[in-house]
N, C-alpha and C. Protein backbone atom coordinates (compact mmCIF):
# COMPACT_ATOMS: atom_id res chain seq x y z
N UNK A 1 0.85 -1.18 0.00
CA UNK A 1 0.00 0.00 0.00
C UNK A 1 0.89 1.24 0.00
N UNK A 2 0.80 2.56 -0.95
CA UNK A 2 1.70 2.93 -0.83
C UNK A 2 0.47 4.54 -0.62
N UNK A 3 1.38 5.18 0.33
CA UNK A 3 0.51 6.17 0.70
C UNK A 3 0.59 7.60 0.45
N UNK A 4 0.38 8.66 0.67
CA UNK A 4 0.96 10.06 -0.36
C UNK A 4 0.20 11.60 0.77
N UNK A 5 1.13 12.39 1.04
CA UNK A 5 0.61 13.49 2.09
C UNK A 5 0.72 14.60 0.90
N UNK A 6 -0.43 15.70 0.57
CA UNK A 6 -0.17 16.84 -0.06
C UNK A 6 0.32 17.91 0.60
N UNK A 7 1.13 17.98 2.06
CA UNK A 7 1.64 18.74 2.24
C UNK A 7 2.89 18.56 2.15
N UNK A 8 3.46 17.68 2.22
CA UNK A 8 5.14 17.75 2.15
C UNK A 8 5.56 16.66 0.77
N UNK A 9 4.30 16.18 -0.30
CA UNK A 9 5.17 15.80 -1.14
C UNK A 9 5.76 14.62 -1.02
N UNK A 10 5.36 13.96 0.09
CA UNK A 10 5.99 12.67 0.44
C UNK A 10 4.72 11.64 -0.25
N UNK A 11 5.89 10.23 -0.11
CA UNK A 11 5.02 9.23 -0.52
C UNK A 11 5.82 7.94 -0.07
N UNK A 12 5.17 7.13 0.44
CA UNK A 12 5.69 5.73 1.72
C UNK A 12 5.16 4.93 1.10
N UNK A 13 5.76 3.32 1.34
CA UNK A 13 5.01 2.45 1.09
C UNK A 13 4.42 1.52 2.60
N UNK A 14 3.80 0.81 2.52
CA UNK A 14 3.15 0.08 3.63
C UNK A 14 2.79 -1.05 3.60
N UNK A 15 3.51 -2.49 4.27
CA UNK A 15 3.15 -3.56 3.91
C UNK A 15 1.46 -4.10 5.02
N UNK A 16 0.80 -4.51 4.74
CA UNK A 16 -1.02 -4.65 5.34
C UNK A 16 -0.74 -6.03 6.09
N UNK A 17 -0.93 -6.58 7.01
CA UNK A 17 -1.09 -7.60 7.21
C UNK A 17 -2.84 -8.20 7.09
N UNK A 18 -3.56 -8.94 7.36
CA UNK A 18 -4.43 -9.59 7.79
C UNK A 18 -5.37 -8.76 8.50
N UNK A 19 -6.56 -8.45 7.97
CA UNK A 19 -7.17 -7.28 9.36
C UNK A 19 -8.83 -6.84 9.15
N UNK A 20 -9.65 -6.62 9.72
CA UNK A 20 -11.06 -6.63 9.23
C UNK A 20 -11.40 -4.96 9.71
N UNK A 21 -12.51 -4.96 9.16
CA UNK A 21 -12.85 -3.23 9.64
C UNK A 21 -14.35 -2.90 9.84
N UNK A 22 -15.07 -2.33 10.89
CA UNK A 22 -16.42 -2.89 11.10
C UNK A 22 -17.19 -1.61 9.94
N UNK A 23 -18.25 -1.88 9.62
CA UNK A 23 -19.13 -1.44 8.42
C UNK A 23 -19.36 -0.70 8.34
N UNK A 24 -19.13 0.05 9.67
CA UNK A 24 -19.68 1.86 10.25
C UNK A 24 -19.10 2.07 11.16
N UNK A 25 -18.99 3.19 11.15
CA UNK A 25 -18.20 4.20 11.95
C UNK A 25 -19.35 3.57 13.57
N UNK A 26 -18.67 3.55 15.08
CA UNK A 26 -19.16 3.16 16.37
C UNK A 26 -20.39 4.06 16.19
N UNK A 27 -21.63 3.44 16.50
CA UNK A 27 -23.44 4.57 16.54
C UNK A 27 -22.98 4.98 18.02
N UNK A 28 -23.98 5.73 18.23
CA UNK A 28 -23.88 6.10 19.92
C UNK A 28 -24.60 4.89 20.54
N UNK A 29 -25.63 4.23 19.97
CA UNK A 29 -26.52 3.56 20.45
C UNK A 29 -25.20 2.19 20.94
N UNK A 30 -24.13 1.51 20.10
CA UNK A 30 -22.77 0.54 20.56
C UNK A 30 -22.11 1.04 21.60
N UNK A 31 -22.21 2.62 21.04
CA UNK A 31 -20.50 3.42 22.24
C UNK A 31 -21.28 3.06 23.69
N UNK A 32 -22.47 4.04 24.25
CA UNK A 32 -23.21 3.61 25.55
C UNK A 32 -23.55 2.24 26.06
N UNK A 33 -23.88 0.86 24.90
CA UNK A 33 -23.55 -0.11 25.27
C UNK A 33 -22.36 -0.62 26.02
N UNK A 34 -21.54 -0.17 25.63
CA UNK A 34 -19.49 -0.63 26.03
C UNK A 34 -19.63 0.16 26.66
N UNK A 35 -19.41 1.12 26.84
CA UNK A 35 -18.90 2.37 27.73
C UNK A 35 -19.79 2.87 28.85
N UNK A 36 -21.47 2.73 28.40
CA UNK A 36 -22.40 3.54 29.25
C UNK A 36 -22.34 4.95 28.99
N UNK A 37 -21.67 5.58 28.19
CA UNK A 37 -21.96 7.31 28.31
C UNK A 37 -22.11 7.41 26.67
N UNK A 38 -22.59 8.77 26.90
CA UNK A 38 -22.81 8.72 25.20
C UNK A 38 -22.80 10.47 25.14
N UNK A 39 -21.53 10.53 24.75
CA UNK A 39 -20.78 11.81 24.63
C UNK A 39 -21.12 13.30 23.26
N UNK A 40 -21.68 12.65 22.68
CA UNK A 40 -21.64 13.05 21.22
C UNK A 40 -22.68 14.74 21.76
N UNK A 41 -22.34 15.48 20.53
CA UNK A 41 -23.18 17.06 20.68
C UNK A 41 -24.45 16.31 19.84
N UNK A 42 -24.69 15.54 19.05
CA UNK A 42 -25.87 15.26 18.37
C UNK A 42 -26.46 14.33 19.27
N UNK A 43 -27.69 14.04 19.22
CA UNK A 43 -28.59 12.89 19.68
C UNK A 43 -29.29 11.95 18.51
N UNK A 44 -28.73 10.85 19.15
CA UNK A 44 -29.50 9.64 18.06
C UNK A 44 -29.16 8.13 18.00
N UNK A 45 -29.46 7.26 18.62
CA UNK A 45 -29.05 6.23 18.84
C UNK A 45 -28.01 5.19 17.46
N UNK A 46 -28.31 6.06 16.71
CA UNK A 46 -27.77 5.40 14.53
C UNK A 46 -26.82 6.41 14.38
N UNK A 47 -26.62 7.29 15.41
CA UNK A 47 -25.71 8.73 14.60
C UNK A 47 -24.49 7.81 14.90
N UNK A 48 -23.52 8.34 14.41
CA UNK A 48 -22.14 8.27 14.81
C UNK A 48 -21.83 8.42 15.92
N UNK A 49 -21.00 8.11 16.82
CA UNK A 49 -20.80 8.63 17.78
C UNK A 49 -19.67 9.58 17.67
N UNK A 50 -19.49 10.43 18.20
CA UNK A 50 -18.18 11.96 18.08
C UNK A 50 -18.35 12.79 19.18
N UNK A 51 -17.42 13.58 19.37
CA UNK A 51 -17.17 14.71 20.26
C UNK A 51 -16.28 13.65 21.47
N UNK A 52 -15.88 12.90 21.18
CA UNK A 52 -14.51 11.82 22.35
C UNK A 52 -13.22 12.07 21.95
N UNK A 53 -12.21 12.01 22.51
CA UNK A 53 -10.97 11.78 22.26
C UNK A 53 -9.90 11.13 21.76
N UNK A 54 -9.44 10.95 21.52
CA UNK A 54 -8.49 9.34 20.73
C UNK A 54 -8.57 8.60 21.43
N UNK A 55 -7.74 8.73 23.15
CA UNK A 55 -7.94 7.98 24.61
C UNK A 55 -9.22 7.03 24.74
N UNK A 56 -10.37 7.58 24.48
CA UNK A 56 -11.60 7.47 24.45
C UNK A 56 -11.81 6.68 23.66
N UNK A 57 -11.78 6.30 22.22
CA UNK A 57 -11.81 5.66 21.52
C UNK A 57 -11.16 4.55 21.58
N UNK A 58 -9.50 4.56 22.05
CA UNK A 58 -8.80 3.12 22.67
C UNK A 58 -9.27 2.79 23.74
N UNK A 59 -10.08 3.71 24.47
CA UNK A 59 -10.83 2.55 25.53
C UNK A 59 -11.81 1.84 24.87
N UNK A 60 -12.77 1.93 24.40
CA UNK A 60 -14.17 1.67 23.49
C UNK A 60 -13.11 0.30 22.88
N UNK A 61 -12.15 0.31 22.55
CA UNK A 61 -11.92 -0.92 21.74
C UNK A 61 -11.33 -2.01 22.52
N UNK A 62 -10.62 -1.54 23.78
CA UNK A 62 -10.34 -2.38 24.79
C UNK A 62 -11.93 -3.15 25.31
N UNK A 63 -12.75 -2.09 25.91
CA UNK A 63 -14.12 -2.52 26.27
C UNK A 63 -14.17 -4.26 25.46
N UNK A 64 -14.66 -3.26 24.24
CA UNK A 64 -15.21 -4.24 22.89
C UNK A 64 -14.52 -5.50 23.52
N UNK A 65 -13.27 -5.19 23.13
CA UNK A 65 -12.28 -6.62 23.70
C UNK A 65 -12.56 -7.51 24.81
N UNK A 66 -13.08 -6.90 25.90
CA UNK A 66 -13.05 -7.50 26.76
C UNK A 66 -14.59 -8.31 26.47
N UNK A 67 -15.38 -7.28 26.34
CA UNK A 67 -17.30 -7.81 25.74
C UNK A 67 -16.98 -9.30 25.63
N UNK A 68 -16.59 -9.47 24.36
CA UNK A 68 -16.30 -10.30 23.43
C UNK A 68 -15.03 -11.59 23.95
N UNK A 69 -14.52 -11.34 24.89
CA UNK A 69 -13.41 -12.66 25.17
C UNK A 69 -12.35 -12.12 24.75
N UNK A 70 -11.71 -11.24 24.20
CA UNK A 70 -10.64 -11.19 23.18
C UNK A 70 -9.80 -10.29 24.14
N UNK A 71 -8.61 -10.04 23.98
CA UNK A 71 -7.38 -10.16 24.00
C UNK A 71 -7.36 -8.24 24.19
N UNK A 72 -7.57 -7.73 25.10
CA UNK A 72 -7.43 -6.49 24.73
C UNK A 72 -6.10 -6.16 23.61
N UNK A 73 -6.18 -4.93 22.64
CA UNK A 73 -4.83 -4.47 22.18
C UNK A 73 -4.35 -3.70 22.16
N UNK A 74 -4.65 -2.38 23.46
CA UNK A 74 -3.80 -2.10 24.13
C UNK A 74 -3.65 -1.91 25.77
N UNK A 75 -2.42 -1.14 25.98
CA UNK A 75 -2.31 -1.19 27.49
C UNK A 75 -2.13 0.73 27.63
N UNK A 76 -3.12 0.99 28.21
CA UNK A 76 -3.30 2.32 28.71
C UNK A 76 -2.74 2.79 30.06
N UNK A 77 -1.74 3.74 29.68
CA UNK A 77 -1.22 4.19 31.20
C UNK A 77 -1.23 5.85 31.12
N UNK A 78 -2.47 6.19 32.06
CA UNK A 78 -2.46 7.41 31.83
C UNK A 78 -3.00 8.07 30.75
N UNK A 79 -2.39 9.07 29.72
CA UNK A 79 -2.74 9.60 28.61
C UNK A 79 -2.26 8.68 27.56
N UNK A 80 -1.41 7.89 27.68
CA UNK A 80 -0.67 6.85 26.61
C UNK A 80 -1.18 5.81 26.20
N UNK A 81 -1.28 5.13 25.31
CA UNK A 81 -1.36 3.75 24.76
C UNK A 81 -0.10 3.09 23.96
N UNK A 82 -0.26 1.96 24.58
CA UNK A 82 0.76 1.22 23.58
C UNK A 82 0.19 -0.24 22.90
N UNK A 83 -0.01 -0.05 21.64
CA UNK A 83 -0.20 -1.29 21.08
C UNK A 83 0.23 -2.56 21.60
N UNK A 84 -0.58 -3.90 21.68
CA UNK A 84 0.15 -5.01 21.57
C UNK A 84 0.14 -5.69 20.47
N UNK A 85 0.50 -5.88 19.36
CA UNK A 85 0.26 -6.05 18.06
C UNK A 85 -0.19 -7.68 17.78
N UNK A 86 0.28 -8.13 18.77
CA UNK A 86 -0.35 -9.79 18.88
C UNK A 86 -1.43 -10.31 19.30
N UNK A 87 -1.87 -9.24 19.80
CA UNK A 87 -3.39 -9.19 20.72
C UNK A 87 -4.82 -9.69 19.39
N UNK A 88 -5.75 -10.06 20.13
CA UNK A 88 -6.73 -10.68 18.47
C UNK A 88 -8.32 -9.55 18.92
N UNK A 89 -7.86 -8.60 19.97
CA UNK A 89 -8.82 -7.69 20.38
C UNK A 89 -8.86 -6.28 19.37
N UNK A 90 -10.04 -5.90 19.36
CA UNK A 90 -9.96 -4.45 18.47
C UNK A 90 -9.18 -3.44 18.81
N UNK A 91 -9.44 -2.74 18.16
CA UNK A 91 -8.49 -1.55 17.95
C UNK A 91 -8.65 -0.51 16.78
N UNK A 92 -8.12 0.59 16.77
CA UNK A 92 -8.05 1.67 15.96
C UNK A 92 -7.05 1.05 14.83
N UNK A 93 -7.77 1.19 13.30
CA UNK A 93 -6.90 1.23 12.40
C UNK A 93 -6.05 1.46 12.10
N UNK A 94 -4.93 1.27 11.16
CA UNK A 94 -3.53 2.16 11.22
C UNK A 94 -4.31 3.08 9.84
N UNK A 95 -3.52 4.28 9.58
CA UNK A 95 -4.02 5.21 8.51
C UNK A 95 -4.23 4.61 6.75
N UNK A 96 -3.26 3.48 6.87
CA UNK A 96 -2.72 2.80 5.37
C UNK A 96 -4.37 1.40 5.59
N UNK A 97 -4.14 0.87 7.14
CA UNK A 97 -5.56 -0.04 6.56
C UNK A 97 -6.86 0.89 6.29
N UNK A 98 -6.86 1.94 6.74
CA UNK A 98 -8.17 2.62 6.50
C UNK A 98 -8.27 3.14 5.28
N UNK A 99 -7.00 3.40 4.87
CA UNK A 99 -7.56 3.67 3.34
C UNK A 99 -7.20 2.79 2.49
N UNK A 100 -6.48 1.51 2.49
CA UNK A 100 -6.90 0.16 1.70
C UNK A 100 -8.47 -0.16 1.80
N UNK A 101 -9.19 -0.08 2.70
CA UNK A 101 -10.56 -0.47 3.31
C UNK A 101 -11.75 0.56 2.44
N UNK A 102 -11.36 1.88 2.60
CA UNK A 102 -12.08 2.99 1.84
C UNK A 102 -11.86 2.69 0.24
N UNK A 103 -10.92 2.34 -0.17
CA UNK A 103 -10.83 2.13 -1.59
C UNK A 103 -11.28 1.38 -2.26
N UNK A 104 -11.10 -0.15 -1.26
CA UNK A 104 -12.09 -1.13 -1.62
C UNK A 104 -12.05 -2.05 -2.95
N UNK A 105 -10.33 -2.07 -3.53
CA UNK A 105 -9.73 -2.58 -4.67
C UNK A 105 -9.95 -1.23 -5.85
N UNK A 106 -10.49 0.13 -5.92
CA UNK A 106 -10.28 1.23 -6.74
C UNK A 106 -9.31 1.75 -6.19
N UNK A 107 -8.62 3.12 -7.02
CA UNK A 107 -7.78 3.41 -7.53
C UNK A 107 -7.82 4.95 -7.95
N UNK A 108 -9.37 5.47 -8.03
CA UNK A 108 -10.13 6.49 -7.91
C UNK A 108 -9.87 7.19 -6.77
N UNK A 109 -10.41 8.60 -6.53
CA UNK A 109 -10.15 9.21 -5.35
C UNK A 109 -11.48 8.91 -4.84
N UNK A 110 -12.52 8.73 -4.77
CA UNK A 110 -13.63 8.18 -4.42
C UNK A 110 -14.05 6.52 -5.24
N UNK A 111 -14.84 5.65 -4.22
CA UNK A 111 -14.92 4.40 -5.10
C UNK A 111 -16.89 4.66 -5.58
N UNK A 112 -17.00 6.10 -5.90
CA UNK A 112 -18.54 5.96 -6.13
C UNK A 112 -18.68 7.55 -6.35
N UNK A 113 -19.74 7.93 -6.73
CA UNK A 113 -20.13 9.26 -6.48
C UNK A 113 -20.71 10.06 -5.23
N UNK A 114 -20.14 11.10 -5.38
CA UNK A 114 -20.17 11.43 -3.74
C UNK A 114 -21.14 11.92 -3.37
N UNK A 115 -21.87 12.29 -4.34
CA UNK A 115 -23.66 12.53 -3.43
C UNK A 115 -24.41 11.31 -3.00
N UNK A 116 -23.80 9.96 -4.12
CA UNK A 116 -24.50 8.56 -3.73
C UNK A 116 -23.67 7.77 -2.17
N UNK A 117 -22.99 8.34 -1.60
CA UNK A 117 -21.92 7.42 -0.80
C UNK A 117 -21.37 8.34 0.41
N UNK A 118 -21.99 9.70 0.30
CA UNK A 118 -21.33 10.50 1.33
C UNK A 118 -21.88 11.76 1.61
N UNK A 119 -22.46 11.78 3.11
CA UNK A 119 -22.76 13.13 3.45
C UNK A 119 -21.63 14.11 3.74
N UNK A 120 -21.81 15.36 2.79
CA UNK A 120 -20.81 16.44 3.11
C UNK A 120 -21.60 17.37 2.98
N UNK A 121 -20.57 18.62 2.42
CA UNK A 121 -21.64 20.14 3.07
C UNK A 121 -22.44 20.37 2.07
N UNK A 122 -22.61 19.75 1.07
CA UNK A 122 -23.53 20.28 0.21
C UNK A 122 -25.20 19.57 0.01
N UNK A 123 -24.96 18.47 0.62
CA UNK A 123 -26.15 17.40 0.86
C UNK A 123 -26.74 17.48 2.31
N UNK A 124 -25.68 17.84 3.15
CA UNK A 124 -26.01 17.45 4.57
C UNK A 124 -26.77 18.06 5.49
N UNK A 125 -27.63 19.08 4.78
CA UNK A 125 -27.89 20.18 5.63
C UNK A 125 -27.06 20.58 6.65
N UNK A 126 -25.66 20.89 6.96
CA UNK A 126 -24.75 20.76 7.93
C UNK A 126 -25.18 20.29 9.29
N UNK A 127 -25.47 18.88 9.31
CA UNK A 127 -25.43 18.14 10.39
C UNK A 127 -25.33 16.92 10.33
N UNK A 128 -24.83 15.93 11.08
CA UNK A 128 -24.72 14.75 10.90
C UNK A 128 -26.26 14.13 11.21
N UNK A 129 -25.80 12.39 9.97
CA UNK A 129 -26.77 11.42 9.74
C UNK A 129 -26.38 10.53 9.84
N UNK A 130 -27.53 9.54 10.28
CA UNK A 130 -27.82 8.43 10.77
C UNK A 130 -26.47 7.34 9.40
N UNK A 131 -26.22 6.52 10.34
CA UNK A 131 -24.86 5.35 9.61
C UNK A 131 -25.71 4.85 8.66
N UNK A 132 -25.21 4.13 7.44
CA UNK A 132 -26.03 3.73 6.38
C UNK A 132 -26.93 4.33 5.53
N UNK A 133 -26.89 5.70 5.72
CA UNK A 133 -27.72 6.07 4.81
C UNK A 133 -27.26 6.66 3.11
N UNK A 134 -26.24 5.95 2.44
CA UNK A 134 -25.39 6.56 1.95
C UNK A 134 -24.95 4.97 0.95
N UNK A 135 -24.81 4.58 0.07
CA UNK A 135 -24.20 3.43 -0.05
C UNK A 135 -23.01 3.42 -0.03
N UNK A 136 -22.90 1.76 0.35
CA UNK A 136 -21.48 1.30 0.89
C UNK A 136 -20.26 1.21 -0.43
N UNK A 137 -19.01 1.08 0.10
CA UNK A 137 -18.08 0.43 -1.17
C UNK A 137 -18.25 -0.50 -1.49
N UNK A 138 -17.14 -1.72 -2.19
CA UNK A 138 -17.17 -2.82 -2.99
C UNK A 138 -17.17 -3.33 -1.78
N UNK A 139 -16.86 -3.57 -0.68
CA UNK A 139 -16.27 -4.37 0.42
C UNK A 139 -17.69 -4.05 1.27
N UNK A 140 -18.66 -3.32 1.24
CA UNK A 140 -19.50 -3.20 2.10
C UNK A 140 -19.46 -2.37 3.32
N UNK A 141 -18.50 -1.62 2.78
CA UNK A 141 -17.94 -0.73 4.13
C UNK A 141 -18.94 0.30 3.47
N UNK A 142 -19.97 1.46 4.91
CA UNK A 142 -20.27 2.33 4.68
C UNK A 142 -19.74 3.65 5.43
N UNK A 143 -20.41 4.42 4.83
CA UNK A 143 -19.58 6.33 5.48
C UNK A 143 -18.28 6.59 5.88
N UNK A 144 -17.28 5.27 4.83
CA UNK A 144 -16.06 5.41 4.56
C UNK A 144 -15.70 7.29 4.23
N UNK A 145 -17.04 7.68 3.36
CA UNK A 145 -16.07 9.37 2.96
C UNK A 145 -17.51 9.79 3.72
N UNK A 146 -17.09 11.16 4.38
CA UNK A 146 -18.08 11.95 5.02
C UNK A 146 -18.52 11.95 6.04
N UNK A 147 -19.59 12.52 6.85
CA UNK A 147 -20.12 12.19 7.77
C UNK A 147 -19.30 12.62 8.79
N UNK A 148 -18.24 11.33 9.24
CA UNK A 148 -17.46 11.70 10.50
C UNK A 148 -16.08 11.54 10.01
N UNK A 149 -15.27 12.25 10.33
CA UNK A 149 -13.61 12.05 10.00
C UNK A 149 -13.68 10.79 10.98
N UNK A 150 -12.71 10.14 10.86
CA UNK A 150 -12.60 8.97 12.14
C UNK A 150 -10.79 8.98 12.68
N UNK A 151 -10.45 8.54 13.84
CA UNK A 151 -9.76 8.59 14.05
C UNK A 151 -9.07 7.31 13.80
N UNK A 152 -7.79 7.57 14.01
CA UNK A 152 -6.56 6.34 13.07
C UNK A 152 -5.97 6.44 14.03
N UNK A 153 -4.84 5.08 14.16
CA UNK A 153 -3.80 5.02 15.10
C UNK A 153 -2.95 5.48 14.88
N UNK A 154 -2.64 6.18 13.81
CA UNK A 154 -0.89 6.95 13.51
C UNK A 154 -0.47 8.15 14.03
N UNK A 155 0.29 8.29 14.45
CA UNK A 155 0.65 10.19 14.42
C UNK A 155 0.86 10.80 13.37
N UNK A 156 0.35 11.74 13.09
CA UNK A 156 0.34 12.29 11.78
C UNK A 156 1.99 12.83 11.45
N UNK A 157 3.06 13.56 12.40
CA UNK A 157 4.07 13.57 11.81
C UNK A 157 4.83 14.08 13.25
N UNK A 158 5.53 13.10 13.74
CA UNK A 158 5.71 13.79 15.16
C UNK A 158 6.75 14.84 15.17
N UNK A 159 7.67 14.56 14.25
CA UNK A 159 8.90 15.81 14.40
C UNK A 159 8.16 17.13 14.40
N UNK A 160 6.99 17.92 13.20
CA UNK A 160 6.51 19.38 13.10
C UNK A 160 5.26 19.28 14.27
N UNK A 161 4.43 17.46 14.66
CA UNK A 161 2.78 17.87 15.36
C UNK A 161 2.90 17.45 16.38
N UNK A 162 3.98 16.84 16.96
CA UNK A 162 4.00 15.97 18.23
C UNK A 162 3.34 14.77 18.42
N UNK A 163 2.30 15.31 19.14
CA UNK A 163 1.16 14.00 20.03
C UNK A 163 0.28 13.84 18.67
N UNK A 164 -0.19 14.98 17.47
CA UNK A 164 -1.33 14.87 16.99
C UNK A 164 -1.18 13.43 16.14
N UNK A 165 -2.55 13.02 16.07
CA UNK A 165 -3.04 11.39 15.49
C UNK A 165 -3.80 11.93 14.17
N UNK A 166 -3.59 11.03 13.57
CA UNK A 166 -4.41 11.48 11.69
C UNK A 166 -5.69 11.09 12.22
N UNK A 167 -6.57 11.81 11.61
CA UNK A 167 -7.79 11.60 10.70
C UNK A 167 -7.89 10.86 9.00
N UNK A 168 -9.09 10.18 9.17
CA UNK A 168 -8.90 9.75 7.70
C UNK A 168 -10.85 10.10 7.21
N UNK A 169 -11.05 10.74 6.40
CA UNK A 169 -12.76 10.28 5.56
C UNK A 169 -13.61 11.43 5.57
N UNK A 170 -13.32 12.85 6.14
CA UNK A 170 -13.81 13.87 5.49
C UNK A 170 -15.49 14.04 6.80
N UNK A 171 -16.42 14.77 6.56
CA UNK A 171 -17.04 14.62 7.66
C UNK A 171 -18.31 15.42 6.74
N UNK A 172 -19.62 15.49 7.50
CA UNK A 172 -20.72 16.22 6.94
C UNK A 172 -20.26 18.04 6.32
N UNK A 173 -19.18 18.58 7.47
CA UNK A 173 -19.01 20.13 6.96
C UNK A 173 -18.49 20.12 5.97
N UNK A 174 -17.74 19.36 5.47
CA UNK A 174 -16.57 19.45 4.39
C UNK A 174 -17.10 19.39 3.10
N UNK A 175 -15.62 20.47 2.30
CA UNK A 175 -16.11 20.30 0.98
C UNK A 175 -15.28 19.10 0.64
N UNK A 176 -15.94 19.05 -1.29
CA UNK A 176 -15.59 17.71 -1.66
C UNK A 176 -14.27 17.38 -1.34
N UNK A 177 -13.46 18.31 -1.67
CA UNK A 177 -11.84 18.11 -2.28
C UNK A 177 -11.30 17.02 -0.56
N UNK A 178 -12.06 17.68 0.62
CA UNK A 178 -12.04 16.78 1.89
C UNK A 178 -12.07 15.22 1.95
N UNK A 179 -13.20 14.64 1.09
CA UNK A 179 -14.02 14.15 0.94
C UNK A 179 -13.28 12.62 -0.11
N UNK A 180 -12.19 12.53 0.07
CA UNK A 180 -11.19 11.58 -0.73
C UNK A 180 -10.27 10.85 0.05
N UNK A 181 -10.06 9.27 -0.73
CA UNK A 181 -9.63 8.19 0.01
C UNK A 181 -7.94 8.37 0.41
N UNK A 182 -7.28 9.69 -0.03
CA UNK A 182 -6.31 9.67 0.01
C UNK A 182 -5.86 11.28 1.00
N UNK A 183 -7.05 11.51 1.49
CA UNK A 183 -6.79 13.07 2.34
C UNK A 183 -6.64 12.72 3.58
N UNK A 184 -5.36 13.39 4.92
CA UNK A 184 -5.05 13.16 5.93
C UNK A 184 -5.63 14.14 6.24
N UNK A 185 -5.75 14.65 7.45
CA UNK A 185 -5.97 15.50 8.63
C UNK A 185 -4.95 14.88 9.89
N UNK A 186 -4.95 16.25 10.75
CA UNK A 186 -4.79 15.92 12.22
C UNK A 186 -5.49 16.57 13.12
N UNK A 187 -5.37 16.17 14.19
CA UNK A 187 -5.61 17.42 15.72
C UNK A 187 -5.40 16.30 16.90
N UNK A 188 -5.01 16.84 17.55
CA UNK A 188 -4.65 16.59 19.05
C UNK A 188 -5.40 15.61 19.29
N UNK A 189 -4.82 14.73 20.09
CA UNK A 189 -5.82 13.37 20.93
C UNK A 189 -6.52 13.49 21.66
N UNK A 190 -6.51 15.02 22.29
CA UNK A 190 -7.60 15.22 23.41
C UNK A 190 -8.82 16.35 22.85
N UNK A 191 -8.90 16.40 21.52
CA UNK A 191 -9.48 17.20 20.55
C UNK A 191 -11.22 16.24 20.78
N UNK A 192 -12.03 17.34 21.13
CA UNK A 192 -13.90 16.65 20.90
C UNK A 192 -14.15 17.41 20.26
N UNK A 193 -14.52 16.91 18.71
CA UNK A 193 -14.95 17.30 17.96
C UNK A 193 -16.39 17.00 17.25
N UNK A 194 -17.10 17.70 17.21
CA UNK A 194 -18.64 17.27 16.24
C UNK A 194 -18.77 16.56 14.57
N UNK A 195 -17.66 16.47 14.40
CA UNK A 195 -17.54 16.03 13.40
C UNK A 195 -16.53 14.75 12.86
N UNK A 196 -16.06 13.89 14.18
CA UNK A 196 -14.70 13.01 14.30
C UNK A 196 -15.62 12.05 14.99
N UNK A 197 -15.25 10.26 14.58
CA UNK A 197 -15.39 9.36 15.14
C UNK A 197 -14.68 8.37 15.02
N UNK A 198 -15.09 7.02 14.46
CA UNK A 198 -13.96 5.79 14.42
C UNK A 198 -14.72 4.96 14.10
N UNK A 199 -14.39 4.42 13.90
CA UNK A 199 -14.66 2.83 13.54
C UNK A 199 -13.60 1.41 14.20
N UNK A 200 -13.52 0.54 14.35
CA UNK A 200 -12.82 -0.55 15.44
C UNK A 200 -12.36 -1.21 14.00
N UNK A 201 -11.18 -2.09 14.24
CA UNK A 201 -10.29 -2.81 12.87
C UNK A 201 -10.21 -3.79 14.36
N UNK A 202 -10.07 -5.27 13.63
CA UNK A 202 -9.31 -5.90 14.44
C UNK A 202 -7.88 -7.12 13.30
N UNK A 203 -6.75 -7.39 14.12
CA UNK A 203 -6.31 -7.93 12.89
C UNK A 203 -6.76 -9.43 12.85
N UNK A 204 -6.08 -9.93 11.53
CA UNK A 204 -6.64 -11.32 11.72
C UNK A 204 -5.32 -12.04 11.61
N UNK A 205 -5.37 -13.48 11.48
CA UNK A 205 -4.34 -14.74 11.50
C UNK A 205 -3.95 -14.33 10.06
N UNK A 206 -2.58 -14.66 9.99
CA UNK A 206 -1.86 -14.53 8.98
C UNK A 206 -2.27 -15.76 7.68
């Protein structure tokens, strides 16, 4: 997988291992299941869930982990996380599976048309909507572009941002040019935003 930032001109490659990615971004109606709170500035049991932190989100996938039998994958101390990469529990995507996942075997900057596949600012009445309402990619993944940016496990570039973690998928405010399988963002891990959520990856057996 080879990946590409329009601010500095760079371009990496990335080898994928084995790894699944759930269909939608966490509803509020899952997050308050695992967690019990339901944080978000919107109300709606189908919305996305948003306005949490990165922290926040690696707990939600530890939870999940535990729900389920599995292996938490990571270990939280404090403000920190550290991956265990052997672990078979969820977790936050890395930036390269989320957009192997969004692409969905295209090659396109979108795998569809973006009024058919994605709420942004020109459809959305600027507010977020309910998960699924939008069709999915080839893979069945939906509100891959729009809706909610989601958060990723990478740091976006620590030497110029420090702590900040990428975003990947564009959100309801955004214009199109946002709105593509190959656009990063950042902001801070302790950033609640109305327009940021996630989705859980877990990996699989080789």
């Amino acid at each position: 997988m080879t990946l590409s930032d329009r601010r500095t001109q760079r371009t990496w490659a990335v080898d994928l291992a084995p790894y699944e990615l759930a269909a939608t971004p966490v509803t509020q109606t899952q997050y308050e299941l695992v967690l019990g709170q339901r944080p978000s500035a919107a109300v709606g049991g189908q919305l996305p869930v948003e306005s949490m932190p990165w922290l926040d989100a690696v707990r939600f996938c530890n939870a999940l982990s535990q729900r389920e039998g599995l292996t938490s994958a990571y270990r939280v101390e404090g403000e920190a996380a550290e991956w265990e990469q052997a672990a078979d529990g969820y977790r936050l995507p890395t930036e390269a599976e989320w957009e192997h996942a969004c692409r969905a075997g295209t090659t396109a900057a979108r795998y569809g048309e973006l009024d058919e596949i994605a709420w942004y600012r020109a459809n959305s009445d600027e507010r977020i909507h309910e998960v699924q309402g939008k069709l999915p990619n080839a893979w069945g993944l939906f509100d891959m572009l729009g809706n909610v940016w989601e958060w990723c496990w990478d740091f976006y570039d620590p030497e110029v941002y420090g702590t900040y973690r990428v975003l990947r998928g564009g959100g309801w405010f955004d214009e199109p040019w946002s709105c593509r399988a190959s656009v990063r963002r950042r902001t801070h891990p302790t950033s609640r935003l109305d327009d940021l959520g996630f989705r859980p990856a877990r990996s699989l057996p080789s």
